[in-house]
N, C-alpha and C. Protein backbone atom coordinates (compact mmCIF):
# COMPACT_ATOMS: atom_id res chain seq x y z
N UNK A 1 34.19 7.71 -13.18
CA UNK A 1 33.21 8.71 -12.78
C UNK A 1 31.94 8.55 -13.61
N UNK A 2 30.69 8.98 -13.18
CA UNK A 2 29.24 8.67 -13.50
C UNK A 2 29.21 10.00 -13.57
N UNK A 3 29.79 10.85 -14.87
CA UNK A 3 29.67 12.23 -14.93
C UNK A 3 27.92 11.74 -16.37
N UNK A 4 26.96 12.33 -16.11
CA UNK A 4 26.26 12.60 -17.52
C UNK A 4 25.82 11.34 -17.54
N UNK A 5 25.71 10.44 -16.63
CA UNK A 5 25.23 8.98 -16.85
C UNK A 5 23.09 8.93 -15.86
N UNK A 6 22.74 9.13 -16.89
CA UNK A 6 20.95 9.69 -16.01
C UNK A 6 20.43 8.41 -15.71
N UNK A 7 20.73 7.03 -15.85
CA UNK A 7 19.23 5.56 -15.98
C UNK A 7 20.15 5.51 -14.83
N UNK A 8 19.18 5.51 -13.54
CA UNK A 8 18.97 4.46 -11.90
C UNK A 8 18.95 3.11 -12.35
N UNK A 9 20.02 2.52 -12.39
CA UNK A 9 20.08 1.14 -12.35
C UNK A 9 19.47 0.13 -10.97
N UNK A 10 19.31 0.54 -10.42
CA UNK A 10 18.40 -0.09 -9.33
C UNK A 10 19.17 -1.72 -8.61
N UNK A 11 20.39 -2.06 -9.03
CA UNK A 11 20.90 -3.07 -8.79
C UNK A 11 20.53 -4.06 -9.85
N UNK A 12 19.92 -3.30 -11.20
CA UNK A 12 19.29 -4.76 -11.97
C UNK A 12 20.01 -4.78 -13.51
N UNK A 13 19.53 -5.78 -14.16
CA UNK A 13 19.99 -5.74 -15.51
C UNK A 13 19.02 -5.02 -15.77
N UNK A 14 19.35 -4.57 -17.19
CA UNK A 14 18.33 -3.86 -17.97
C UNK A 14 17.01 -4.30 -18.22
N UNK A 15 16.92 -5.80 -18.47
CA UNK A 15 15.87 -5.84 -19.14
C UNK A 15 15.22 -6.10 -17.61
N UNK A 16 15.72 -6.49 -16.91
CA UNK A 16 14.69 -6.87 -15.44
C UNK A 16 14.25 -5.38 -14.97
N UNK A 17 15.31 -4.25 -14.93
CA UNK A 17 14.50 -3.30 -14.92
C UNK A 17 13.61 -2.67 -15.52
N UNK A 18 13.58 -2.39 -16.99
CA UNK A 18 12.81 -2.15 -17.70
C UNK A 18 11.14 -3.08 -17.29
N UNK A 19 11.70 -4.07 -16.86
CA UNK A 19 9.80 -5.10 -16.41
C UNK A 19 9.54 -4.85 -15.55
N UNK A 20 10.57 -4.25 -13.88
CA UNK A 20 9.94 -3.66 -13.25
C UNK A 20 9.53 -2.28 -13.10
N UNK A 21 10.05 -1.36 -13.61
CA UNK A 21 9.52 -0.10 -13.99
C UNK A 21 8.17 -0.43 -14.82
N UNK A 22 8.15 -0.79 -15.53
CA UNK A 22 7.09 -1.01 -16.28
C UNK A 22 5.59 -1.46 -15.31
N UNK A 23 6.02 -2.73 -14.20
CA UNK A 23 5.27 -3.01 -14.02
C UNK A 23 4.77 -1.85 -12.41
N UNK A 24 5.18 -1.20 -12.08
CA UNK A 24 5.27 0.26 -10.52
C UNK A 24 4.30 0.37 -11.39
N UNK A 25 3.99 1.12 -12.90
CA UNK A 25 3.74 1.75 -13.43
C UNK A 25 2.41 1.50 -13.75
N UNK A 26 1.92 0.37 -14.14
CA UNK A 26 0.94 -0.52 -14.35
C UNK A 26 0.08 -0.53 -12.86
N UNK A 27 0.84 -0.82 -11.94
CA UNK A 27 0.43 -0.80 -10.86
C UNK A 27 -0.04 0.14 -9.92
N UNK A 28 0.59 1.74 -10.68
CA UNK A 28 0.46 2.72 -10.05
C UNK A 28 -0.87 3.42 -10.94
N UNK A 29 -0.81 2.72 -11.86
CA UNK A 29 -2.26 3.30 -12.98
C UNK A 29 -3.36 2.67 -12.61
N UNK A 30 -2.90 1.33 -11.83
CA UNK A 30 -4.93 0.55 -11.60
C UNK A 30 -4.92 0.99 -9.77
N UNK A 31 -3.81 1.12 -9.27
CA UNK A 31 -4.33 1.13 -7.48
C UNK A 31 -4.03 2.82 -7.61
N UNK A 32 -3.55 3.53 -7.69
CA UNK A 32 -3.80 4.97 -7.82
C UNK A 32 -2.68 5.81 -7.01
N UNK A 33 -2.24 4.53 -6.51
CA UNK A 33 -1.01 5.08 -5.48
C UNK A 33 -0.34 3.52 -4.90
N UNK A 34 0.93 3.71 -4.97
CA UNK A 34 1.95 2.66 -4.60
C UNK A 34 2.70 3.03 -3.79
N UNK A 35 3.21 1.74 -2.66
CA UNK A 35 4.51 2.33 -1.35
C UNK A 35 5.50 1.54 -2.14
N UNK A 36 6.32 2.09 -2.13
CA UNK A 36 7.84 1.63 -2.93
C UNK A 36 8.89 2.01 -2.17
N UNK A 37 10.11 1.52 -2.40
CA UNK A 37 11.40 2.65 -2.05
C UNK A 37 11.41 3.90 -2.73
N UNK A 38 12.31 4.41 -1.95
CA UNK A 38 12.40 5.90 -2.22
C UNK A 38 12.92 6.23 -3.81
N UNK A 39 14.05 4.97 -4.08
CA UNK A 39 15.04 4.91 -5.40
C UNK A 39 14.30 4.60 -6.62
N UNK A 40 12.85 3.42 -6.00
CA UNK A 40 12.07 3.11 -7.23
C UNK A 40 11.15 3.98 -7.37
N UNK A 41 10.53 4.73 -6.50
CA UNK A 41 9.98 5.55 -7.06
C UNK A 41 10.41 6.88 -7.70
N UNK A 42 11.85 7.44 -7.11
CA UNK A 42 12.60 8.31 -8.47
C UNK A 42 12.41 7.95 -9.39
N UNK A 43 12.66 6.41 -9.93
CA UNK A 43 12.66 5.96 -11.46
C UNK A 43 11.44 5.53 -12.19
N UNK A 44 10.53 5.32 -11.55
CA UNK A 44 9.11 5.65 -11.87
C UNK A 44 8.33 7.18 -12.23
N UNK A 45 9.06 7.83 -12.14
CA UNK A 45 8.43 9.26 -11.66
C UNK A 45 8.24 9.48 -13.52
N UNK A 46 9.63 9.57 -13.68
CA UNK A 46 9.42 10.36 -15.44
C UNK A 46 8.58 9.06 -16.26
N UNK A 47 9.37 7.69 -16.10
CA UNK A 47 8.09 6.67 -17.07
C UNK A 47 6.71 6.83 -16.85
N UNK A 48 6.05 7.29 -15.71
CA UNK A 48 4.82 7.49 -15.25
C UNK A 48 4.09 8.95 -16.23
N UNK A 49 5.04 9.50 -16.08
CA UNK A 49 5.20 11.01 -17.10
C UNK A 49 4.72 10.74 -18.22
N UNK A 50 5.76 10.30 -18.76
CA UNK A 50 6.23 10.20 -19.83
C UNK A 50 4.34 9.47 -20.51
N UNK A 51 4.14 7.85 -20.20
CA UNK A 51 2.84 7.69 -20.09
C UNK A 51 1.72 8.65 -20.53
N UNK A 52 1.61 8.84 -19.27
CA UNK A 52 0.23 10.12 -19.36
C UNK A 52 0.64 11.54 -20.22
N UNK A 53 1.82 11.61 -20.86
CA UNK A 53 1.55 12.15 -21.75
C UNK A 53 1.32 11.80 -23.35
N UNK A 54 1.87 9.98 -23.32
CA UNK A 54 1.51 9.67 -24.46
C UNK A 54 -0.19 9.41 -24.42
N UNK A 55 -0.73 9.53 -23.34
CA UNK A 55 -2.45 9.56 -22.85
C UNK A 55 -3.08 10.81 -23.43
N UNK A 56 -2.33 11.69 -23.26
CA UNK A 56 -2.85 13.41 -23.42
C UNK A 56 -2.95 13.51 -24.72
N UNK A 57 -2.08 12.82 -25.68
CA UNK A 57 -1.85 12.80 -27.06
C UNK A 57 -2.72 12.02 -27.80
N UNK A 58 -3.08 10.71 -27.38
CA UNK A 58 -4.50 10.00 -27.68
C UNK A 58 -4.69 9.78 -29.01
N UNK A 59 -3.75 9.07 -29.66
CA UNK A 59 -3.41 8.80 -30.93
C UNK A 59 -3.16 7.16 -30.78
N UNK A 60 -3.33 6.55 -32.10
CA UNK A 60 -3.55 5.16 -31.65
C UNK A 60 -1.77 4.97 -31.91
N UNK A 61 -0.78 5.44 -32.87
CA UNK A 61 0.57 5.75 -32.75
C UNK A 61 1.06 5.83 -30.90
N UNK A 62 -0.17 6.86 -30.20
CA UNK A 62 0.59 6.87 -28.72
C UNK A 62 0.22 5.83 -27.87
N UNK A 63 -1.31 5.47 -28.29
CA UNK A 63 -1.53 3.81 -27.65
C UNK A 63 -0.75 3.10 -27.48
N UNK A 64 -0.22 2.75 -29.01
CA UNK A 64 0.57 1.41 -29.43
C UNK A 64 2.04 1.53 -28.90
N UNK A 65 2.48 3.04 -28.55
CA UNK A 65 3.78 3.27 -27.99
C UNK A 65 3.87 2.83 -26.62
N UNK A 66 2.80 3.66 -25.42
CA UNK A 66 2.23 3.16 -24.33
C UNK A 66 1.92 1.36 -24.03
N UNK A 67 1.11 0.87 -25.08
CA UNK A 67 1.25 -0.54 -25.00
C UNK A 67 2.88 -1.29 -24.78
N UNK A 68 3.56 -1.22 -25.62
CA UNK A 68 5.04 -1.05 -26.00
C UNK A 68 5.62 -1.38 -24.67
N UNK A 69 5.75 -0.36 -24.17
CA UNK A 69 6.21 -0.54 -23.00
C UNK A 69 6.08 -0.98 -21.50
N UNK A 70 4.45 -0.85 -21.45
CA UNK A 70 3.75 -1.43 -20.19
C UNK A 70 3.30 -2.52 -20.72
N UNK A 71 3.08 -3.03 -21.34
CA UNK A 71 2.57 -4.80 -21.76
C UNK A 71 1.26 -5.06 -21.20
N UNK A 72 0.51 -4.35 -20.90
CA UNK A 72 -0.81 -4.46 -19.96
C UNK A 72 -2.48 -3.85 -20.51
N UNK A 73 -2.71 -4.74 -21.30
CA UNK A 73 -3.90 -3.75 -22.05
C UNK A 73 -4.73 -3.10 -21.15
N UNK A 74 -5.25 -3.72 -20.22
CA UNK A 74 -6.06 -2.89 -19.16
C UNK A 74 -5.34 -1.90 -18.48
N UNK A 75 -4.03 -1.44 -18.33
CA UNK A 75 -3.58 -0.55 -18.06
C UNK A 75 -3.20 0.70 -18.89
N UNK A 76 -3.32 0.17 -20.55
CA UNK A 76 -3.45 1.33 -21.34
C UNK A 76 -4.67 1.92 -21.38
N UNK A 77 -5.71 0.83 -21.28
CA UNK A 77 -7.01 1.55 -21.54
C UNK A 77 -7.42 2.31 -20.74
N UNK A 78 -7.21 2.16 -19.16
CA UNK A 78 -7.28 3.08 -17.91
C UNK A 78 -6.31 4.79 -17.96
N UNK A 79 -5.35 4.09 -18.64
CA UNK A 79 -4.48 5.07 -18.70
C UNK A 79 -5.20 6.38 -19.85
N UNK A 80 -5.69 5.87 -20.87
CA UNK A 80 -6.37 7.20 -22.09
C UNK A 80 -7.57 7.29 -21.53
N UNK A 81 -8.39 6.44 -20.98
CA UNK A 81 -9.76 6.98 -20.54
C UNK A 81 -9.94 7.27 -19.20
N UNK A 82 -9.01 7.45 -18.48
CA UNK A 82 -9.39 7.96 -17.09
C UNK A 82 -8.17 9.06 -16.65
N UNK A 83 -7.11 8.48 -17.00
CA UNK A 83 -5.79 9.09 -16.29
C UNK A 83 -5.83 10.38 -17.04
N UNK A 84 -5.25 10.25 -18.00
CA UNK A 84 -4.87 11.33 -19.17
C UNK A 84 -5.67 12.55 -18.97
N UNK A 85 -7.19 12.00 -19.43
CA UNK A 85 -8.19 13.03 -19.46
C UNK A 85 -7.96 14.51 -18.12
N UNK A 86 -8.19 13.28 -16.98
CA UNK A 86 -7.72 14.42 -16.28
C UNK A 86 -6.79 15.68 -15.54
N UNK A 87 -5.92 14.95 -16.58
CA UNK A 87 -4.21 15.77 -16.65
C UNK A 87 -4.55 16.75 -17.56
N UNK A 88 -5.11 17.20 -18.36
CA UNK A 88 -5.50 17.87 -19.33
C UNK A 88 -5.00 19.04 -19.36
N UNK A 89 -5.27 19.76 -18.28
CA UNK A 89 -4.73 21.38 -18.41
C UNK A 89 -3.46 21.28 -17.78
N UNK A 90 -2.86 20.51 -17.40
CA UNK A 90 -1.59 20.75 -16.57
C UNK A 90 -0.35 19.93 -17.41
N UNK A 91 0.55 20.84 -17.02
CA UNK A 91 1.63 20.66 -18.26
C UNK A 91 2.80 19.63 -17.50
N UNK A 92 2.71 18.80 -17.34
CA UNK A 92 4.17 17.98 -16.14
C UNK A 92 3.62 18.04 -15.21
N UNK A 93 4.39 17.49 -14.48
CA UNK A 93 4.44 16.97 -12.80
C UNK A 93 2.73 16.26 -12.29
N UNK A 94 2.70 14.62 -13.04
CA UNK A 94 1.32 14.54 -13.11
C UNK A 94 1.43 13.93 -11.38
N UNK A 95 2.90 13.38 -11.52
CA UNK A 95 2.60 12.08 -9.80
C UNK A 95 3.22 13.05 -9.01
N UNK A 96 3.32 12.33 -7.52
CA UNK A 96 3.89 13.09 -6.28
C UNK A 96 4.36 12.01 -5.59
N UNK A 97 5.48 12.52 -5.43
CA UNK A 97 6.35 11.44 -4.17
C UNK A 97 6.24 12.00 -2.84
N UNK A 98 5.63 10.84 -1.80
CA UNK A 98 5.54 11.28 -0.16
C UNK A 98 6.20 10.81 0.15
N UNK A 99 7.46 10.95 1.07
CA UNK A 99 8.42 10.16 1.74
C UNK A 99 7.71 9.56 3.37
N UNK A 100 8.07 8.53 3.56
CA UNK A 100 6.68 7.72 4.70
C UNK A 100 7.96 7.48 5.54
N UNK A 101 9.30 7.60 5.61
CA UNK A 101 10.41 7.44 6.31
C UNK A 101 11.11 5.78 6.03
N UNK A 102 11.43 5.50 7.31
CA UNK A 102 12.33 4.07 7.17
C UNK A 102 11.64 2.85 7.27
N UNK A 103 12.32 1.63 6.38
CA UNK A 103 11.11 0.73 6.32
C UNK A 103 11.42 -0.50 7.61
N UNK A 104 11.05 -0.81 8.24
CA UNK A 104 11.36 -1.58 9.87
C UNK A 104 12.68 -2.55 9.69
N UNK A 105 12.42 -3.50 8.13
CA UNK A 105 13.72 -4.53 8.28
C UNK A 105 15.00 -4.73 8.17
N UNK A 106 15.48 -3.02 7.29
CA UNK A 106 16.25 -3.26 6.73
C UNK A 106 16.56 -1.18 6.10
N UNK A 107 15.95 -0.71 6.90
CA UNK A 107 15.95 0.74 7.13
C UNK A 107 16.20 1.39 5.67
N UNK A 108 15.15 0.69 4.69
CA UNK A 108 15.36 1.36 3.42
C UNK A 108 14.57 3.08 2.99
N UNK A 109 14.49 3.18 2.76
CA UNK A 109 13.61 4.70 2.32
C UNK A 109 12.33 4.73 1.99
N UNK A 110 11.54 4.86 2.45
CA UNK A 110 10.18 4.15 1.49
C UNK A 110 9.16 5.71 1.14
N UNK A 111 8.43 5.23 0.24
CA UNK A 111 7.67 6.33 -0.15
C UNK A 111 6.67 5.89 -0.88
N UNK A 112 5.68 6.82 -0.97
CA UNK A 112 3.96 6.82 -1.57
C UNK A 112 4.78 7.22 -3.17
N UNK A 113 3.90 7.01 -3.99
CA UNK A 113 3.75 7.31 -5.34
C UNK A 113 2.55 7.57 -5.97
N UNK A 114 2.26 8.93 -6.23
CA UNK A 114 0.79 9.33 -6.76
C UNK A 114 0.19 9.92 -7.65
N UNK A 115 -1.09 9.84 -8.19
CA UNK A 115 -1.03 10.54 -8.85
C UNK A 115 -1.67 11.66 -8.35
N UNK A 116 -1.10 12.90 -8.93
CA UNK A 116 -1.75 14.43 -8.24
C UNK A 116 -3.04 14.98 -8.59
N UNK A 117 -3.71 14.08 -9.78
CA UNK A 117 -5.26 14.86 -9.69
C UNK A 117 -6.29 13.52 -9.35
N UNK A 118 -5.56 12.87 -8.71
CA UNK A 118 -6.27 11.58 -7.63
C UNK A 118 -7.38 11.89 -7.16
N UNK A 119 -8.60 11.10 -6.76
CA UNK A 119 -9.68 11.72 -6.44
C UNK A 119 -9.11 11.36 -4.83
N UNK A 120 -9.59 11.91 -4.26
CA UNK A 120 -9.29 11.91 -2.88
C UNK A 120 -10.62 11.11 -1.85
N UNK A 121 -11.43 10.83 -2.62
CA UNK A 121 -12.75 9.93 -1.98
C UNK A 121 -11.84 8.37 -1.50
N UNK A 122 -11.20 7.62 -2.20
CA UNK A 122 -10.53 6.38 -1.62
C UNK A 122 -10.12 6.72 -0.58
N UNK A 123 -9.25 7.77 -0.06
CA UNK A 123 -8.71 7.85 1.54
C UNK A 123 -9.69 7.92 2.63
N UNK A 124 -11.53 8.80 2.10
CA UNK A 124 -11.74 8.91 3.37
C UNK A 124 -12.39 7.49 3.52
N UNK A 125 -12.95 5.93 2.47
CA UNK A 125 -13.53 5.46 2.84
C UNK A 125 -13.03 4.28 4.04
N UNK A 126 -11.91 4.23 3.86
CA UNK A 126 -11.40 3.39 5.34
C UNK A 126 -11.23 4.23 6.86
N UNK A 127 -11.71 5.81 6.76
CA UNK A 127 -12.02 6.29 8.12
C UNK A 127 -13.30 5.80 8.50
N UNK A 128 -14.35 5.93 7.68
CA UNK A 128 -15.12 5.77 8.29
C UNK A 128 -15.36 3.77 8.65
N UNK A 129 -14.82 3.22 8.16
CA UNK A 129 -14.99 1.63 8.60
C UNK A 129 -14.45 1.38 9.70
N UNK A 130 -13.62 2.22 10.45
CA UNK A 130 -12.68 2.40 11.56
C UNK A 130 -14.16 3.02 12.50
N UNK A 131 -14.28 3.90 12.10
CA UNK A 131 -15.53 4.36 12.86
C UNK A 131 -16.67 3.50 13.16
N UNK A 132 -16.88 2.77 12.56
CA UNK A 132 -17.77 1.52 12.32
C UNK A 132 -17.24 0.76 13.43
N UNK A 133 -16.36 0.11 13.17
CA UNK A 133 -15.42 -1.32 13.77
C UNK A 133 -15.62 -0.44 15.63
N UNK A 134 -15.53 1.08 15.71
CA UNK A 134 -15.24 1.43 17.62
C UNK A 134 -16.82 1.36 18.03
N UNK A 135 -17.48 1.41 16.71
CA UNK A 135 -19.16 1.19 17.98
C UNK A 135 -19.94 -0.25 18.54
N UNK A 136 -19.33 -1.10 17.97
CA UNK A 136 -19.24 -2.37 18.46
C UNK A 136 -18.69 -2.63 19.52
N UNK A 137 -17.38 -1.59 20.47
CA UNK A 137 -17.09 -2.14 21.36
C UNK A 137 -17.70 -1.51 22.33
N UNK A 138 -18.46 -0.48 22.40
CA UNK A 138 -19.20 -0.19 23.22
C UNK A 138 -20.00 -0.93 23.62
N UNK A 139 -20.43 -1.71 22.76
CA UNK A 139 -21.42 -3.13 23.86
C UNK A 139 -21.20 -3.87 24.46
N UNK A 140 -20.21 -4.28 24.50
CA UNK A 140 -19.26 -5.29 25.71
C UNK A 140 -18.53 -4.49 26.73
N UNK A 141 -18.64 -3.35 26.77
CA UNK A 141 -18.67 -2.73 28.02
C UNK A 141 -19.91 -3.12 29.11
N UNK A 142 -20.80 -3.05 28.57
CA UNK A 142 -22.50 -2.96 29.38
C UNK A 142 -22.25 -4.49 29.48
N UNK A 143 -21.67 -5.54 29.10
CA UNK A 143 -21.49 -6.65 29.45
C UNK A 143 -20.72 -7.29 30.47
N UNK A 144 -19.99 -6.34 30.95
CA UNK A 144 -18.53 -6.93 31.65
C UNK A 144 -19.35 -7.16 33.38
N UNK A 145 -20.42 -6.21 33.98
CA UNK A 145 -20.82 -6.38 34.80
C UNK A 145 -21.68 -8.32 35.28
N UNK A 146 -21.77 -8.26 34.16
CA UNK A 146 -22.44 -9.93 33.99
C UNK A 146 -21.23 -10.64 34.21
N UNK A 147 -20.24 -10.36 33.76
CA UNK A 147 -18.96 -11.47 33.78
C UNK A 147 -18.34 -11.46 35.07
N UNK A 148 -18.76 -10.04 36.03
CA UNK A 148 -18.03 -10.28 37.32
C UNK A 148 -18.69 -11.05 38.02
N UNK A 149 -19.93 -11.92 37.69
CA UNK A 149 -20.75 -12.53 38.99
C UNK A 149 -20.11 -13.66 38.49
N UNK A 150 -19.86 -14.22 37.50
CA UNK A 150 -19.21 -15.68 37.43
C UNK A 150 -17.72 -15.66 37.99
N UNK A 151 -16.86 -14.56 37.62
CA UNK A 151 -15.66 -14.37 38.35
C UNK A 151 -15.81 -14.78 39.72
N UNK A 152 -17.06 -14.25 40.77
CA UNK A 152 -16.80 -14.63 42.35
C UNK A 152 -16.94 -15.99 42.59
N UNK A 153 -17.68 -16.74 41.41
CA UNK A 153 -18.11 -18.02 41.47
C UNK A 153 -16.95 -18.82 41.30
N UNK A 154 -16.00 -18.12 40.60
CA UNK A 154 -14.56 -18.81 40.12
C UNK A 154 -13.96 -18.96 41.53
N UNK A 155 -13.78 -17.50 42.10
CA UNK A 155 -12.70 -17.14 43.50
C UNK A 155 -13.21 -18.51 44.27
N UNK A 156 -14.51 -18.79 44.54
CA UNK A 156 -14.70 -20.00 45.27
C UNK A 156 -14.49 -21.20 45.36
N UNK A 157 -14.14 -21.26 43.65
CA UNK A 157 -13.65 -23.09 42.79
C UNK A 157 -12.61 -23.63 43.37
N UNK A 158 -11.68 -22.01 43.34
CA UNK A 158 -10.04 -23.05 43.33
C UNK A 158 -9.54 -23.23 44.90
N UNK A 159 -10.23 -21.97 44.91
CA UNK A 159 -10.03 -22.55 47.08
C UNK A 159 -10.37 -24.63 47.20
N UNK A 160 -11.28 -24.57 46.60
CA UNK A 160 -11.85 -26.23 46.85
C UNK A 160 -11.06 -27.15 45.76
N UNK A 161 -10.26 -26.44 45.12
CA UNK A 161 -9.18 -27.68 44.29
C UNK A 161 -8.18 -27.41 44.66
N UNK A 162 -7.50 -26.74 45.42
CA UNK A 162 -6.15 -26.43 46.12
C UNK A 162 -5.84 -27.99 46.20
N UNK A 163 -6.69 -28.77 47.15
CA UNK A 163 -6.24 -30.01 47.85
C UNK A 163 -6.18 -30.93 46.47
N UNK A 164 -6.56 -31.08 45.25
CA UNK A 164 -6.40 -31.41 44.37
C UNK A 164 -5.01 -31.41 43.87
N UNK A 165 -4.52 -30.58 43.78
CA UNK A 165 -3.03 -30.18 42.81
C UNK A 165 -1.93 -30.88 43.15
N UNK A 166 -1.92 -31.51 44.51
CA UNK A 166 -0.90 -32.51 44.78
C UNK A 166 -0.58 -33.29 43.00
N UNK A 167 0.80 -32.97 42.86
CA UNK A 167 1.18 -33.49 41.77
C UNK A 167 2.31 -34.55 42.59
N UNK A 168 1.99 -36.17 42.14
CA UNK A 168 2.67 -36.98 42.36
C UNK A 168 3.99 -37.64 41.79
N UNK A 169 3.76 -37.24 40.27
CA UNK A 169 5.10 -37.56 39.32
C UNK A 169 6.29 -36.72 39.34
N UNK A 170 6.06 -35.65 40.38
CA UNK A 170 7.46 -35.13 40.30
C UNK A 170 8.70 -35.59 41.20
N UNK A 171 7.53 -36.36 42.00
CA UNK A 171 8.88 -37.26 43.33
C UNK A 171 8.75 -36.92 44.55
N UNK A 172 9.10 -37.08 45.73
CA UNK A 172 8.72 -36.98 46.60
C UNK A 172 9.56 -35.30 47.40
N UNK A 173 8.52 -34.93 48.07
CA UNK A 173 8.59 -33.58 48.51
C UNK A 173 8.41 -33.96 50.18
């Protein structure tokens, strides 16, 4: 029985997990949000924590602890000068797990991983490039009338290659 037993082994050895936790983590500090399974991001949730509170603390003792474990200098330094800061008044629960449902190959669990005082400007800038990309096709509408006069020119071609198509290599018919 797994009575009192808390580390998600994830199917890995220790130390391979420990590098991939480490690295969700790293990853979830420079892109701002990660799709994972549902299981890795449970086990990301408290190291992610845990982190941004050695951020909140901002001691070169919590640096060097933070370093320690994520191996990523540009991800500590993001982590005390951007992350932390703005966790400031809030005591826990810095990320949020979205469950996004089943993943197509192999029907695993998948989910967002975030952080909760995220600026929310990254989501809207790929609406509007979408918006961008539909007014371009409005001009090849006003075009299609041009393309039907070569179409009738076509209807007339193949009438006059019909007698052409006699195919001889298949044998006699």
């Amino acid at each position: 029985m797994r009575h009192q037993k808390k580390t998600v082994k994830l199917g890995r050895k220790a130390e391979h997990r420990k590098a991939l936790l480490a690295n969700q983590v790293c990853n979830l500090i420079e892109h701002q949000r990660i799709k994972t399974t549902l299981a890795k991001a449970k086990a990301v949730r408290p190291l992610a924590e845990k982190m941004v509170t050695l951020g909140k603390n901002g001691t070169l003792h919590a640096r060097r602890t933070a370093f320690s474990t994520l191996r990523h200098k540009d991800a500590v330094k993001k982590l005390f000068d951007e992350i932390a800061p703005r966790s400031t008044e809030r005591n826990g629960g810095y990320t949020r797990i979205v469950r996004l449902g089943q993943r197509k190959s192999d029907s695993a669990s998948m989910a967002f991983i975030e952080w909760v005082d995220a600026a929310v400007v990254v989501e809207e800038q790929p609406a509007e490039d979408k918006a961008k990309k539909k007014e371009p096709k409005v001009e090849p509408k006003q075009k299609e009338p041009k393309r039907e006069e070569p179409k009738a020119k076509e209807k007339e071609a193949p009438a006059a290659e019909e007698p052409k198509k006699k195919r001889r290599w298949f044998g006699k018919k």
